[in-house]
C-alpha atoms as a PDB file:
ATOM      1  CA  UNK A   1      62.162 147.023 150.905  1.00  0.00           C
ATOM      2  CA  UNK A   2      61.269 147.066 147.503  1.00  0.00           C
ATOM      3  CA  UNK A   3      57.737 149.239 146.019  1.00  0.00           C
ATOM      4  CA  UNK A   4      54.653 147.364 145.124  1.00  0.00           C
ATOM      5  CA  UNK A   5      53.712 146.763 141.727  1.00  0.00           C
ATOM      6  CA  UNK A   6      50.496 148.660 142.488  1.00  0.00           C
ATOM      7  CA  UNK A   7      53.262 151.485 143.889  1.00  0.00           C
ATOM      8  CA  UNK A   8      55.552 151.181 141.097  1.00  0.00           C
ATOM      9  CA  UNK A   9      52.433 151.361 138.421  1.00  0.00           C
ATOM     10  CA  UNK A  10      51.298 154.543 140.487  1.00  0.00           C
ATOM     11  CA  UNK A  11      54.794 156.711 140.157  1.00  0.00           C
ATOM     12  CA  UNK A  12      54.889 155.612 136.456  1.00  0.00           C
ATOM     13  CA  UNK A  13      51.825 157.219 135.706  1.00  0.00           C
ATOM     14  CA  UNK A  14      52.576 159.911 137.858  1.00  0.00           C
ATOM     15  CA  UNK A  15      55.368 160.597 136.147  1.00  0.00           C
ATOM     16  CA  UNK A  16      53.586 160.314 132.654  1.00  0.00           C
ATOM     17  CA  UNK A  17      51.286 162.606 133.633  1.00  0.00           C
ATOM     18  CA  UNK A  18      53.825 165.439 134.345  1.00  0.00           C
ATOM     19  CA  UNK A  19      54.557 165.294 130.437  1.00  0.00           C
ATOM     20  CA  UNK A  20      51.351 165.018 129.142  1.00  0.00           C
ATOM     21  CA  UNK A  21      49.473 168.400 128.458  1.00  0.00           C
ATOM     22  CA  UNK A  22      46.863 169.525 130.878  1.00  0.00           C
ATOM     23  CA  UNK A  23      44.346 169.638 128.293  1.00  0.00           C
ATOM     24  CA  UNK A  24      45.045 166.839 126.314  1.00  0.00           C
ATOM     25  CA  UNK A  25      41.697 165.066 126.115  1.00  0.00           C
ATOM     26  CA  UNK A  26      40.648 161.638 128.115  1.00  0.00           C
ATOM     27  CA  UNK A  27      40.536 159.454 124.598  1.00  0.00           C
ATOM     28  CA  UNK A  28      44.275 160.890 124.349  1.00  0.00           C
ATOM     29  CA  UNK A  29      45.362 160.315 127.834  1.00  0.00           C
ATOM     30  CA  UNK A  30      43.900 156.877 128.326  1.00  0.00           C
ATOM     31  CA  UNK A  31      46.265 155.971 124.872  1.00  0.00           C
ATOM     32  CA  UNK A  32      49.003 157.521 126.486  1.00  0.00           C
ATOM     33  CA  UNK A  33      48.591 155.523 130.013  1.00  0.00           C
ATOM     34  CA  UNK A  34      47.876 152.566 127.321  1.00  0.00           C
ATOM     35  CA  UNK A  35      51.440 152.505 125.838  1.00  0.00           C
ATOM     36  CA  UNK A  36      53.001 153.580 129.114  1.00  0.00           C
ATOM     37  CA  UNK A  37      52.785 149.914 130.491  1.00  0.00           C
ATOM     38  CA  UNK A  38      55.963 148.953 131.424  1.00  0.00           C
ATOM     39  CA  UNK A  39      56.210 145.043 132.539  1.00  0.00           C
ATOM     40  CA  UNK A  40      55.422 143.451 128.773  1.00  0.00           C
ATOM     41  CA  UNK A  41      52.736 140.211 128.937  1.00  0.00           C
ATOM     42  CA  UNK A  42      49.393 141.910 130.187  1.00  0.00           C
ATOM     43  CA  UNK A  43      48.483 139.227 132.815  1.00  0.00           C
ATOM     44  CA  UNK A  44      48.851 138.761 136.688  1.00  0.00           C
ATOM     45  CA  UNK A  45      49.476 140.774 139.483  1.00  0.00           C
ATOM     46  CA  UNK A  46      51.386 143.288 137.616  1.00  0.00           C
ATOM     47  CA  UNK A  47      48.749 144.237 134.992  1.00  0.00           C
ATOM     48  CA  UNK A  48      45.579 144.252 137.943  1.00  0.00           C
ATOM     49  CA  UNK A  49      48.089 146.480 139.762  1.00  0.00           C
ATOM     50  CA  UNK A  50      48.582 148.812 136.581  1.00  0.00           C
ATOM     51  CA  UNK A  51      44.628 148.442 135.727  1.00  0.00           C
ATOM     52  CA  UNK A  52      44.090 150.022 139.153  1.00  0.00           C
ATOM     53  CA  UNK A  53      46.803 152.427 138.820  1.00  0.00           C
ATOM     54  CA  UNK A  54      45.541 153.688 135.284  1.00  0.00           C
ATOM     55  CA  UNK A  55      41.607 154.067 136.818  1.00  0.00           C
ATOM     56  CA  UNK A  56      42.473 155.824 139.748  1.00  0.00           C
ATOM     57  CA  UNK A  57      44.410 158.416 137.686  1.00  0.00           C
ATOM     58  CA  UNK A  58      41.930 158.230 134.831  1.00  0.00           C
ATOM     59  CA  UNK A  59      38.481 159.055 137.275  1.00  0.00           C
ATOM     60  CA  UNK A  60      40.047 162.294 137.900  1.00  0.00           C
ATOM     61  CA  UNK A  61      39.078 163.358 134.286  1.00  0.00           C
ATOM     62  CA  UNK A  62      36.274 161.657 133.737  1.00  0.00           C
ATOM     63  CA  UNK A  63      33.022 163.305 134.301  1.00  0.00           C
ATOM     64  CA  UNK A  64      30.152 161.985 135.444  1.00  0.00           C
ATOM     65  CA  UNK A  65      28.292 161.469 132.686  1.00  0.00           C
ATOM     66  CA  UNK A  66      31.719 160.152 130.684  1.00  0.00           C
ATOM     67  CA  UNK A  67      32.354 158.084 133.597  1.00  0.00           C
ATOM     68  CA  UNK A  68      28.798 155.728 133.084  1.00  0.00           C
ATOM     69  CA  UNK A  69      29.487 155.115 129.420  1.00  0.00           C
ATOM     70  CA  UNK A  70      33.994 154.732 129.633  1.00  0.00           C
ATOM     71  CA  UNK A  71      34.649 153.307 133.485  1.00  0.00           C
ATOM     72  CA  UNK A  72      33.242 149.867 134.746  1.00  0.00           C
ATOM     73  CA  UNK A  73      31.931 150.348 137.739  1.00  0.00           C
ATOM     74  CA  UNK A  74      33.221 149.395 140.722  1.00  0.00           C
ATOM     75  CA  UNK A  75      32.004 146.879 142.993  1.00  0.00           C
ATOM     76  CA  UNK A  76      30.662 149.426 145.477  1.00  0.00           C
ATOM     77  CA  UNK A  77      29.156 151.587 142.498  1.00  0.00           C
ATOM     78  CA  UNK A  78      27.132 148.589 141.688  1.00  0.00           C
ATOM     79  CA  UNK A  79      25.810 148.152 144.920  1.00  0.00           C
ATOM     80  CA  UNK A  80      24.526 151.147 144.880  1.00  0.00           C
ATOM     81  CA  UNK A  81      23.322 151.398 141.705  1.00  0.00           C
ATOM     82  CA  UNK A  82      21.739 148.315 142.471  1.00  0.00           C
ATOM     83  CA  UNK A  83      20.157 149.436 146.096  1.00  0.00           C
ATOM     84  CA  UNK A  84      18.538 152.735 144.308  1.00  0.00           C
ATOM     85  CA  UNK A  85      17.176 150.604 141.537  1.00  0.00           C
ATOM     86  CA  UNK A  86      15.153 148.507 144.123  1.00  0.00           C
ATOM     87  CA  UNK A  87      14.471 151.702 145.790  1.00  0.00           C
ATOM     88  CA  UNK A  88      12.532 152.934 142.418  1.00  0.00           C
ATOM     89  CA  UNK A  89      10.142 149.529 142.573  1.00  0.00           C
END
């Protein structure tokens, strides 16, 4: 049985990662995901797989004030955002 794109995209960036330096900064490290992409045209399953890949290995630098103004949030982020919002009326 062959990996998933989502865990092929994961062991690339895994991969990556061992080479990059441990304090290279996020601006650096996003590029380097970036140009990492392995599977040319940007579209379909393969880049949504990679997109998920690349956040869940990005978030792990990302603090939480960086993480507001670089990551979208995620579905469940916004739900919550949205619940303590209404909260505040």
């Amino acid at each position: 049985m062959s990996a998933s794109w989502l865990e092929t995209a994961r062991n690339i960036i895994a991969e990556l990662d061992r080479s990059l330096p441990a304090d290279l900064s996020l601006k650096e490290r996003r590029k380097a995901v970036r140009e990492a992409y392995p599977w040319g045209e940007r579209s379909m399953w393969p880049y949504k797989a990679w997109c998920k890949a690349q956040r869940e290995y990005l978030s792990r630098f990302v603090t939480p004030e960086e993480r507001l103004r670089n990551l979208p949030l995620t579905p469940l982020e916004r739900l919550v955002a949205k619940s303590k919002r209404g909260d505040q009326s």
